[in-house]
Structures are given as C-alpha cells and as structure tokens.
N, C-alpha and C. Protein backbone atom coordinates (compact mmCIF):
# COMPACT_ATOMS: atom_id res chain seq x y z
N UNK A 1 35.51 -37.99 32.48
CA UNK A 1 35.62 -36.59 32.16
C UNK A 1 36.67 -36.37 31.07
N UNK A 2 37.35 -37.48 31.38
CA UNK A 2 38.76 -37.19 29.85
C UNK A 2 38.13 -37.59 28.86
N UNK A 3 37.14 -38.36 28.35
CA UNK A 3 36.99 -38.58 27.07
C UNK A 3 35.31 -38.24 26.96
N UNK A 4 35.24 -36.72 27.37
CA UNK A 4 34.16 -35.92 27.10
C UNK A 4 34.24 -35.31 25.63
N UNK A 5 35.59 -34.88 25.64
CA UNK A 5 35.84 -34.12 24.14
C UNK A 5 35.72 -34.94 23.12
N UNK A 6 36.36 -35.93 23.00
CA UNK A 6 36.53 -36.99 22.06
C UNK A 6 34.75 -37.65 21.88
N UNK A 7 33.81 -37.88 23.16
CA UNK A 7 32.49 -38.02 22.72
C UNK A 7 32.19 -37.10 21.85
N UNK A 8 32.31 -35.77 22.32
CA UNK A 8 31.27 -34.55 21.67
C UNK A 8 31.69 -34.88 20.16
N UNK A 9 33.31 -35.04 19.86
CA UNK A 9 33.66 -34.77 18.49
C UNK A 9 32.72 -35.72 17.69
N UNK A 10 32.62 -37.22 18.22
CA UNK A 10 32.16 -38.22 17.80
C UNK A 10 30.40 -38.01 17.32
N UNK A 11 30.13 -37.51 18.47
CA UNK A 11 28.80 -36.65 17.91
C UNK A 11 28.56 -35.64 17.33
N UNK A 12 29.22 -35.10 17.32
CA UNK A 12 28.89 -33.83 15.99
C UNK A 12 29.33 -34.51 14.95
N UNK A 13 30.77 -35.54 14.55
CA UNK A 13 30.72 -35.71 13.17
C UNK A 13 29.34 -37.10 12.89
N UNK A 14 28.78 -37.62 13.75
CA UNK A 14 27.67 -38.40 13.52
C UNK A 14 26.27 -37.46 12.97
N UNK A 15 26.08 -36.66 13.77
CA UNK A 15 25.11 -35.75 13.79
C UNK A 15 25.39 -34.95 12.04
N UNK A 16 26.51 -34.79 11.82
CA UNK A 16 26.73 -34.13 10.58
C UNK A 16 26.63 -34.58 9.10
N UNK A 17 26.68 -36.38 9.40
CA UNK A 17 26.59 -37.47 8.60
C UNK A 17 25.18 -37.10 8.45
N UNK A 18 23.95 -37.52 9.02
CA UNK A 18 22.72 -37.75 9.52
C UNK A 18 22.24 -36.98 8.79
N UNK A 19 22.71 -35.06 8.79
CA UNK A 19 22.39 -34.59 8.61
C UNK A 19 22.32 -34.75 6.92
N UNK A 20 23.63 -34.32 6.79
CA UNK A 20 23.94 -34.51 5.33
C UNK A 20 23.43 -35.56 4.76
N UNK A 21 22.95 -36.54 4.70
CA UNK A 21 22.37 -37.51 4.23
C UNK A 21 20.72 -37.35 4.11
N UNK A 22 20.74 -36.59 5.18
CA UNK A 22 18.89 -36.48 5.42
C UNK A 22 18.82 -35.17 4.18
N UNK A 23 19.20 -33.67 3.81
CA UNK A 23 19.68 -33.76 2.80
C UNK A 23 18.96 -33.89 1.63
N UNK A 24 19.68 -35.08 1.24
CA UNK A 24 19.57 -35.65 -0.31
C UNK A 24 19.10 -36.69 0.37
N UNK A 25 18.01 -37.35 -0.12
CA UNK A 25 17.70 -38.92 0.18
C UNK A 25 18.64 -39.76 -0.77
N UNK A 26 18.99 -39.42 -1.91
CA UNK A 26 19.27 -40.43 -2.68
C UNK A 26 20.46 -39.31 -3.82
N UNK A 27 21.32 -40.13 -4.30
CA UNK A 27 22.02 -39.71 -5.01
C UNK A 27 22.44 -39.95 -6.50
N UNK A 28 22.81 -39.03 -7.43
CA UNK A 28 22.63 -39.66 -8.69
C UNK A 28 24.09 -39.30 -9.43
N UNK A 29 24.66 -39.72 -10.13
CA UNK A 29 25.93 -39.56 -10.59
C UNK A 29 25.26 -39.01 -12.28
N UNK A 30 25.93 -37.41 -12.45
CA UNK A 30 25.55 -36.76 -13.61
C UNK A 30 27.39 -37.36 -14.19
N UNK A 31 27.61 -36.99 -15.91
CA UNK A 31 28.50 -36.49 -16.20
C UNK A 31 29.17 -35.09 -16.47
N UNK A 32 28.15 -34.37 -17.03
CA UNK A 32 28.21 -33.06 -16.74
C UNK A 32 27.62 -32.35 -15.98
N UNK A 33 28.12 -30.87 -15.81
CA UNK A 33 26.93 -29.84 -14.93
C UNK A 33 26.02 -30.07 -15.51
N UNK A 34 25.61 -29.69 -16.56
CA UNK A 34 24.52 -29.06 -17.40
C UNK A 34 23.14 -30.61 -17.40
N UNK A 35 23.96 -31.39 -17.60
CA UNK A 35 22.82 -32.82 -17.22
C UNK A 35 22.15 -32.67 -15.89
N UNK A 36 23.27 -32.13 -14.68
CA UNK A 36 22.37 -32.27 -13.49
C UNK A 36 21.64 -31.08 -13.61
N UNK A 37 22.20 -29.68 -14.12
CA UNK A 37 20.84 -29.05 -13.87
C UNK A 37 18.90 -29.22 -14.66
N UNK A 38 19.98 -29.99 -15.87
CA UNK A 38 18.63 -30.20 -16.72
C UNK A 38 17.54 -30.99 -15.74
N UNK A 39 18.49 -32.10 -14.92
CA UNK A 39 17.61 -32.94 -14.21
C UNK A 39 17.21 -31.90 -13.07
N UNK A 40 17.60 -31.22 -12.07
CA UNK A 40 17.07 -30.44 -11.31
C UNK A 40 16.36 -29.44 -11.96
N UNK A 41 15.87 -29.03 -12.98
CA UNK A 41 15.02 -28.29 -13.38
C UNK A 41 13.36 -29.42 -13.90
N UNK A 42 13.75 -30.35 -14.42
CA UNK A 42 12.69 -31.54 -14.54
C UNK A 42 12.25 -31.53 -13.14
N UNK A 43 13.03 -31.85 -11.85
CA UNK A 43 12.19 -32.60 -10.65
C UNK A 43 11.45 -30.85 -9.98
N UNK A 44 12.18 -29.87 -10.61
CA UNK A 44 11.47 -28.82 -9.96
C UNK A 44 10.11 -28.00 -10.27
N UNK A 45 9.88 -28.65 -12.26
CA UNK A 45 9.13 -27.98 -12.82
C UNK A 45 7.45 -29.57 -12.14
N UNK A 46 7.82 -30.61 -12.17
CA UNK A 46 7.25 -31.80 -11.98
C UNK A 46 6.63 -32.05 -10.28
N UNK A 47 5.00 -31.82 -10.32
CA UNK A 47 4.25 -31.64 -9.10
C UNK A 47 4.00 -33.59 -8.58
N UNK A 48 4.13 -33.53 -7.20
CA UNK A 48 4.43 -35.01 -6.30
C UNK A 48 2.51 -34.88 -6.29
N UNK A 49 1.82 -36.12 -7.07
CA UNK A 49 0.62 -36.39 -7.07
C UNK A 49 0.17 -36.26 -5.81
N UNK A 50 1.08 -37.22 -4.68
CA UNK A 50 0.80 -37.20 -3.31
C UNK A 50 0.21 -36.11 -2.86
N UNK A 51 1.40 -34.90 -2.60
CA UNK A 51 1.77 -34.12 -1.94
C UNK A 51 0.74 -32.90 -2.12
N UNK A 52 0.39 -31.65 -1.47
CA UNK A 52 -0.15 -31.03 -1.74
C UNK A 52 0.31 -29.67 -2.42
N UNK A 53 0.39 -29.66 -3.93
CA UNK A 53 0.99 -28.58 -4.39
C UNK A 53 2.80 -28.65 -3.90
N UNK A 54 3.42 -29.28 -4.33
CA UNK A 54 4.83 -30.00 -3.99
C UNK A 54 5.58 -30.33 -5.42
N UNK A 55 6.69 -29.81 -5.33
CA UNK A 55 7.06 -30.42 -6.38
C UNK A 55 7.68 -31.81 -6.04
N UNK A 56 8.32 -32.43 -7.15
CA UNK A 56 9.06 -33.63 -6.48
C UNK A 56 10.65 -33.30 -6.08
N UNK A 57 11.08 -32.40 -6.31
CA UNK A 57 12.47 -32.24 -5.97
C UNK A 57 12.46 -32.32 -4.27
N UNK A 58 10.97 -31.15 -3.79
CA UNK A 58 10.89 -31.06 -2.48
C UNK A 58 10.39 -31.78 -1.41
N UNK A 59 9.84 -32.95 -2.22
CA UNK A 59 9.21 -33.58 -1.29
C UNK A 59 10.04 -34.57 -1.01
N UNK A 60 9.20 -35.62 -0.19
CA UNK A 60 9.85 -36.51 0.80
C UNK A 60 9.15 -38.07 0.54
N UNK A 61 7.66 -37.69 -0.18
CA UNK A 61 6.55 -38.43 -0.17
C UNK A 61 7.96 -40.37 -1.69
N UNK A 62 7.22 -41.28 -0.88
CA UNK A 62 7.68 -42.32 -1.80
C UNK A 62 7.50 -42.36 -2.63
N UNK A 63 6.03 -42.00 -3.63
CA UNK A 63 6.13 -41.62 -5.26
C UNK A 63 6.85 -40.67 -5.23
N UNK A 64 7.24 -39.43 -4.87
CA UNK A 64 8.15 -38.49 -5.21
C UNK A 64 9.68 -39.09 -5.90
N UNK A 65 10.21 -39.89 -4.94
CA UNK A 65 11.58 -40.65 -5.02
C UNK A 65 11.39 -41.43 -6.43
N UNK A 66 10.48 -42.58 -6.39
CA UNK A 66 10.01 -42.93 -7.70
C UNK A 66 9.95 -42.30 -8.72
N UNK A 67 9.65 -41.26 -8.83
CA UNK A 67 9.27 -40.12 -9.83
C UNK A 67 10.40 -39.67 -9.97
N UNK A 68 11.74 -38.91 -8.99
CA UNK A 68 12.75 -38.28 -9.23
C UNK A 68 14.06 -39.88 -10.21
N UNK A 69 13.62 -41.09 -9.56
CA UNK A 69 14.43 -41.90 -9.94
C UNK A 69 14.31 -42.54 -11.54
N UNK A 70 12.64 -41.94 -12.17
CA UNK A 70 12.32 -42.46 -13.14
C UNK A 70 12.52 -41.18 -14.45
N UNK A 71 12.89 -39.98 -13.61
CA UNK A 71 13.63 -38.95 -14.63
C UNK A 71 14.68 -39.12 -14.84
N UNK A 72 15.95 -39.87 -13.77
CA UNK A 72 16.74 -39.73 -13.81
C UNK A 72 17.24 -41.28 -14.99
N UNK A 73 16.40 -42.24 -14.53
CA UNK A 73 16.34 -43.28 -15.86
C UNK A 73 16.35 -43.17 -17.17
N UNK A 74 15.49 -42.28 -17.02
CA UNK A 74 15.06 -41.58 -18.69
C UNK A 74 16.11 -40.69 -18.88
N UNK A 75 16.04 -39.89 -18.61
CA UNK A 75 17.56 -39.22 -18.97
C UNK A 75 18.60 -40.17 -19.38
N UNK A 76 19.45 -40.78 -18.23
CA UNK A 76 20.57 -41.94 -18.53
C UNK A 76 20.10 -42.55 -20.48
N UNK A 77 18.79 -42.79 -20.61
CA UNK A 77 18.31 -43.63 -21.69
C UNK A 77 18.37 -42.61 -22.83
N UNK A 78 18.86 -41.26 -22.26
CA UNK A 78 18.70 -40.28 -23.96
C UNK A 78 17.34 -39.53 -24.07
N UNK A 79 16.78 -39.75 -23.26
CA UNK A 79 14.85 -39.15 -23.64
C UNK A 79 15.45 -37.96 -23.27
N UNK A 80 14.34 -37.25 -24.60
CA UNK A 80 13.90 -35.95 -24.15
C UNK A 80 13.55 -35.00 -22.98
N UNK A 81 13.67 -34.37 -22.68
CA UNK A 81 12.53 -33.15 -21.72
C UNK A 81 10.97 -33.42 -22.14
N UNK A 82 10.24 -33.49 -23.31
CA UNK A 82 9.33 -33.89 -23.83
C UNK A 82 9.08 -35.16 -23.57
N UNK A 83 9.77 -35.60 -23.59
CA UNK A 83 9.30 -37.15 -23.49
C UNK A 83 9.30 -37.38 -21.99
N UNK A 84 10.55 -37.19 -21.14
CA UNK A 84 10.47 -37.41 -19.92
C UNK A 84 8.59 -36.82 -19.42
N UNK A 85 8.55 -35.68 -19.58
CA UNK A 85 7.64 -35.03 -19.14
C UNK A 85 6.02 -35.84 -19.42
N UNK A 86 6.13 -36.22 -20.86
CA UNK A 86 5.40 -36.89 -21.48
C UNK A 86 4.78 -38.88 -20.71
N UNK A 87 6.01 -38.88 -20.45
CA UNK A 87 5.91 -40.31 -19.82
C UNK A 87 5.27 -39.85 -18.86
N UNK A 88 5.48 -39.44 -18.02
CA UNK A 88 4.92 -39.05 -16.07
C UNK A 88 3.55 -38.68 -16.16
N UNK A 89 3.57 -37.96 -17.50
CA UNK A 89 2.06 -37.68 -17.38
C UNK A 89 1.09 -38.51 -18.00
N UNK A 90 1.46 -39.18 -18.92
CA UNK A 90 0.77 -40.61 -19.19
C UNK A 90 0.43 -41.26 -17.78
N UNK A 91 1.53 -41.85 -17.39
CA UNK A 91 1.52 -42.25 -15.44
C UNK A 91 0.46 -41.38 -14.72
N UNK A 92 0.81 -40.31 -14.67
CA UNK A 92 0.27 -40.10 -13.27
C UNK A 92 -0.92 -39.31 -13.63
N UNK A 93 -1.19 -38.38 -14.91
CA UNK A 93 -2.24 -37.64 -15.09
C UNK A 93 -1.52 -36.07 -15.06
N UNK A 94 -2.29 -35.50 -16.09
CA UNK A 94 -1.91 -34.07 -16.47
C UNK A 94 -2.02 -33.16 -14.62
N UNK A 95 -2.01 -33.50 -13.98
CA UNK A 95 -1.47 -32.63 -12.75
C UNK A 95 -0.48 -32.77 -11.71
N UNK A 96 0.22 -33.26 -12.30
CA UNK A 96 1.63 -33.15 -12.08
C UNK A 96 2.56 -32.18 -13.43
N UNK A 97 1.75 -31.69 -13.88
CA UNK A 97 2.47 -30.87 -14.89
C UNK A 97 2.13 -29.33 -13.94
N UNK A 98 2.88 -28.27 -13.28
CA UNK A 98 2.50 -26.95 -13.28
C UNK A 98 1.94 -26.42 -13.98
N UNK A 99 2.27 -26.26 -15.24
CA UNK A 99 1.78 -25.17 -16.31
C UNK A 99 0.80 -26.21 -17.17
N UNK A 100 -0.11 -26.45 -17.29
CA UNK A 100 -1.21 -27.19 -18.68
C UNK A 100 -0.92 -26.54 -19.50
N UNK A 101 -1.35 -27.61 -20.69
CA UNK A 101 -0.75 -26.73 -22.19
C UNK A 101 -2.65 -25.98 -22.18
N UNK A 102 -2.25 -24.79 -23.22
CA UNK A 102 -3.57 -24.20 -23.22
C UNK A 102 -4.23 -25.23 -24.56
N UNK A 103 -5.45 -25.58 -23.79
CA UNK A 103 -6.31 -26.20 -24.60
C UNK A 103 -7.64 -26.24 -24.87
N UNK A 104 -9.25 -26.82 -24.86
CA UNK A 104 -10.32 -26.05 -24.66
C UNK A 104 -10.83 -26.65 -23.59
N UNK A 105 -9.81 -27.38 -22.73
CA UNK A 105 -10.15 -27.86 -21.61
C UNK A 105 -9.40 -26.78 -20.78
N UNK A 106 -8.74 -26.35 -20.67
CA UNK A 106 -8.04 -25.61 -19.80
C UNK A 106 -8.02 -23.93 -20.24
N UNK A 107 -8.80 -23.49 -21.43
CA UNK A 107 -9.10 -22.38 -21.57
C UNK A 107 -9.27 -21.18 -20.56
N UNK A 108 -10.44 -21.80 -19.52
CA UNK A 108 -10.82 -21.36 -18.61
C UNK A 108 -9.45 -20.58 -17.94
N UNK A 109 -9.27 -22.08 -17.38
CA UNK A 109 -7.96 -21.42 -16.11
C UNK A 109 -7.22 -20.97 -16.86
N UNK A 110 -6.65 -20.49 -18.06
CA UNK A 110 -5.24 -19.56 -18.72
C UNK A 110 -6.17 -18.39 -18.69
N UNK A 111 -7.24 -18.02 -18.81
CA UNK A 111 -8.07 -17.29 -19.38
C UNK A 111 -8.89 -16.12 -17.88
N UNK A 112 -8.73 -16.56 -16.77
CA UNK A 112 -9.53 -16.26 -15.59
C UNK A 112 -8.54 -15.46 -14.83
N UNK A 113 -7.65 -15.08 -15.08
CA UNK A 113 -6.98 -13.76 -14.82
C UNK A 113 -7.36 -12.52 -15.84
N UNK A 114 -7.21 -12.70 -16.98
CA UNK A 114 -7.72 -11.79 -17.71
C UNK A 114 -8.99 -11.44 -17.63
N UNK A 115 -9.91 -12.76 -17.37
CA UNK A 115 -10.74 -11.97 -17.56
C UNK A 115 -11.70 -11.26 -15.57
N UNK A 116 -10.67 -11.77 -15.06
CA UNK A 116 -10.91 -10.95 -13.19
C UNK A 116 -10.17 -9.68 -13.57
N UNK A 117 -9.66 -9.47 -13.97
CA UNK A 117 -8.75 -7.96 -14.15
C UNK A 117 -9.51 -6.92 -15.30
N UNK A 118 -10.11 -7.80 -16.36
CA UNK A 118 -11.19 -6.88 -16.91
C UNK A 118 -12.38 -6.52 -16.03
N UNK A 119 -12.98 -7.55 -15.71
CA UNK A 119 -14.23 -7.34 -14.59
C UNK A 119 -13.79 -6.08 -13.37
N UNK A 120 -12.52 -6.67 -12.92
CA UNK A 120 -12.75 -5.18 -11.81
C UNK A 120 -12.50 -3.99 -12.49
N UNK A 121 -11.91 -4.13 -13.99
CA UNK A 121 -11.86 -2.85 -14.30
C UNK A 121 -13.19 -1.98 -14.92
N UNK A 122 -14.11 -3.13 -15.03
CA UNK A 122 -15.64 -2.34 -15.52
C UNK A 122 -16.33 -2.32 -14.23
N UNK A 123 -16.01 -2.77 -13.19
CA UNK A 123 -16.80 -2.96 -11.77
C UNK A 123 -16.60 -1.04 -11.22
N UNK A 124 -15.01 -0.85 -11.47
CA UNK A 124 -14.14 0.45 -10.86
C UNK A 124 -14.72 1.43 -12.42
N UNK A 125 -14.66 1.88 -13.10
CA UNK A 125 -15.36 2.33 -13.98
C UNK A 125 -16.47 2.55 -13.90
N UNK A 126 -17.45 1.92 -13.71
CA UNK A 126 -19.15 1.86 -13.54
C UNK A 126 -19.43 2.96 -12.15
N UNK A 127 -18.53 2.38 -11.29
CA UNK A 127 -18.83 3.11 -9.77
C UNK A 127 -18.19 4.74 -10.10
N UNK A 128 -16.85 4.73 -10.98
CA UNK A 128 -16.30 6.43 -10.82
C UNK A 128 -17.36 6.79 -11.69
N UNK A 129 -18.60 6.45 -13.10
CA UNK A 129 -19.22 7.50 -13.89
C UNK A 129 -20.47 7.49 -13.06
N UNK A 130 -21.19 6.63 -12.22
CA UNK A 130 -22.20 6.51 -11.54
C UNK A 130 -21.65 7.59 -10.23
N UNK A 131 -20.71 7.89 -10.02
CA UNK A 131 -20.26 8.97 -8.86
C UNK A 131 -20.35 10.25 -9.56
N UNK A 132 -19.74 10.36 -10.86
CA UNK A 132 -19.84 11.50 -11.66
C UNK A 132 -21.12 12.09 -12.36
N UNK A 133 -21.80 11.21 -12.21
CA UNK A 133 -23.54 11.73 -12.46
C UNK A 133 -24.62 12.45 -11.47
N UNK A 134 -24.32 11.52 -10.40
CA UNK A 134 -24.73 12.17 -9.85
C UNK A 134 -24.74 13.58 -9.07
N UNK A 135 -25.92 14.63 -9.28
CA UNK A 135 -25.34 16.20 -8.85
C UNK A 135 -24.89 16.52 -7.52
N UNK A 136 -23.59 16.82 -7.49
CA UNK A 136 -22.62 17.40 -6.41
C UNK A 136 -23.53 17.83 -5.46
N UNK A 137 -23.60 18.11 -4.24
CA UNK A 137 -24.17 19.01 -3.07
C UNK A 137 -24.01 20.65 -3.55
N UNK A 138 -25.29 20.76 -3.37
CA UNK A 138 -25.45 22.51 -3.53
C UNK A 138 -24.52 23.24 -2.74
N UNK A 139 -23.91 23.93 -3.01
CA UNK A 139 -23.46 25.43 -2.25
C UNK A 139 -24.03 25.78 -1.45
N UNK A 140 -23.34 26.07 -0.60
CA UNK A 140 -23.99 27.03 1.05
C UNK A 140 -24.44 28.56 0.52
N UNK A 141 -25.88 28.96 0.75
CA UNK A 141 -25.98 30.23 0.21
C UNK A 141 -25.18 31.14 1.11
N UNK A 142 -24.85 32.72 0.73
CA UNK A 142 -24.12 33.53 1.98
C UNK A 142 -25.38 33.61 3.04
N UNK A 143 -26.74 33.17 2.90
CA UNK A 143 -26.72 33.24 4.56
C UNK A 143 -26.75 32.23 5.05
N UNK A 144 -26.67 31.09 4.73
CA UNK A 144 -26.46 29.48 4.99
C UNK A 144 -25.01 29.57 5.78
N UNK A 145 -23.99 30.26 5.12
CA UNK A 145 -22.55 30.51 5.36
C UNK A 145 -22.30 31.39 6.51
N UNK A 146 -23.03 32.12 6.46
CA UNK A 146 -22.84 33.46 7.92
C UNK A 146 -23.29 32.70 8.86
N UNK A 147 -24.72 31.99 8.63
CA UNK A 147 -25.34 31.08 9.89
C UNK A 147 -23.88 29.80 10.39
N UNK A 148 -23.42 29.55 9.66
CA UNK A 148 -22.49 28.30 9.87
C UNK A 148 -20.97 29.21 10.83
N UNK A 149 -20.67 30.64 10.09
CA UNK A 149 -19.86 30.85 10.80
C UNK A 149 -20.22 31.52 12.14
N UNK A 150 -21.14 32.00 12.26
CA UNK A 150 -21.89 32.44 13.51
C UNK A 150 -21.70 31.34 14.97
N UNK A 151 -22.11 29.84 14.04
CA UNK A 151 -22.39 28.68 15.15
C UNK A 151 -20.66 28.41 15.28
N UNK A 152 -19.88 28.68 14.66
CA UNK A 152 -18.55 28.03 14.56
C UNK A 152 -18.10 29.03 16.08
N UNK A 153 -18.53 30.09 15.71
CA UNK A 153 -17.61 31.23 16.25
C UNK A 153 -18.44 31.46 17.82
N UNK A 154 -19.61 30.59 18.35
CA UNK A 154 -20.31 30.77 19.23
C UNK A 154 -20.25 29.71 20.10
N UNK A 155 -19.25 28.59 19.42
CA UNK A 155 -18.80 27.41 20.13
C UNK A 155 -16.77 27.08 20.86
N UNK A 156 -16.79 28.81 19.75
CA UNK A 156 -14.90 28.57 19.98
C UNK A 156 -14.63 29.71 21.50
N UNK A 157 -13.91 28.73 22.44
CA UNK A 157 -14.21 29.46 24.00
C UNK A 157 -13.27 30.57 23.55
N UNK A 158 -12.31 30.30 22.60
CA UNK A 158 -11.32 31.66 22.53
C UNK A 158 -11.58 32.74 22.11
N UNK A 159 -12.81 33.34 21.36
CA UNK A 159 -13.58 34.25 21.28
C UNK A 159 -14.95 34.73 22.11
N UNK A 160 -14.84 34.07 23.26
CA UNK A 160 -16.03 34.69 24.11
C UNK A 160 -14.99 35.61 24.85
N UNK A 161 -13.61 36.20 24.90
CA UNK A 161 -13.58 37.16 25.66
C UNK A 161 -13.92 38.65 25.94
C-alpha cells in the first residue's frame, strides 16, 4: 500500500511517454520554423495512395511514413515544392495530388460544379415561367362567395345561438 503512489506516478509518466510518441511516429530535425512548416504544408497538401482520401501527414498507413520521409529527403537535398511534388507523382500517380492541374483530362471535374449550378439554375427558372403561364384560378363569383360564406357560417357552433 506504501508504494501505491510511486506505482501510479510510474504509470502515468509511462503512459505519457506512449502517448507522446504515438503522436508523432517519427521525427525530423528542421533548422528553421519556416522549413518545418513548408514541410507540414507538403505532407498536408499530399493524399496517402493507401488510405482513403487521407492525407499523409494524417495517416498511419507505411507508404504514408515513406512518403512523409521522402519529402523530408528532398527537402534536406534543396528540391523544390515543384519538384518534391513532382517526384511523388511520377511514383505514385497524379492522385495523390488534391488539386489536378486543369487539363483536357481533368476539364470535366474543374468544370462540373459550374456547370451543376447552371443546370439547377435553368431547372428553377423553367419551373417559376412554366408556373407563371399558366392561368391563375378564377375568382369566386359574389354568389360562389355568399354560398361559401353561408356554409362557413352554418358550420361555426358560435353562431347557431
């Protein structure tokens, strides 16, 4: 019972290691800020082939690690953003890039928002002038109207007294 406290401590700072380590899988020594964010903006913009819709910063998958360790190579070596980007996708294939460059292969998909947002806007258009053509409901004549208030006034119990 005396060396209950001294366990717990021992396990929470184990548990805290574990944690912290689980974390970051792996660690990389920048010299400046601005290098590590360049590199955390590479592993964030850069999709894990594995994974489903993942970037590699977030994943866990073993090409991911590969992938985060082979930006961080290239970098150390002086490459570009272009080039880094450029290499991976040689490797792995244009989907691991988020954004495709617009091309006449990828026309489509840059292009299929514009043109779903035109479509519902001639879909919503078509239906308000096709509503506006057609002629409104006739008017109640006044004895159409007397008959209606007659039945109104022959169903309300507060006027049968």
């Amino acid at each position: 019972m005396r060396f209950m406290p001294i366990l717990l401590v021992a396990m929470w700072m184990f548990a805290a290691t574990a944690h912290a380590q689980g974390e970051a899988p792996e660690f990389y020594d920048f010299d400046t800020q601005a290098e590590e964010q360049r590199f955390r903006g590479l592993i964030a913009e850069l999709r894990c082939p594995k994974c489903q819709n993942q970037n590699i910063a977030d994943s866990n998958a073993p090409i991911s690690k590969d992938m985060r360790d082979q930006v961080y190579l290239l970098m150390q070596s002086g490459a570009t953003d272009d080039e880094i980007v450029g290499a991976l996708v040689d490797r792995f294939g244009e989907f691991v890039k988020y954004k495709p460059p617009v091309d006449r292969r990828t026309i489509l998909l840059w292009g299929f928002p514009a043109i779903a947002v035109l479509g519902g806007f001639m879909i919503v258009a078509g239906v308000v002038i096709r509503s506006r053509k057609q002629s409104p409901e006739p008017a109640l004549s006044a004895q159409e109207q007397a008959r209606v208030r007659q039945m109104l006034a022959d169903k309300d119990p507060s006027s049968r007294s």
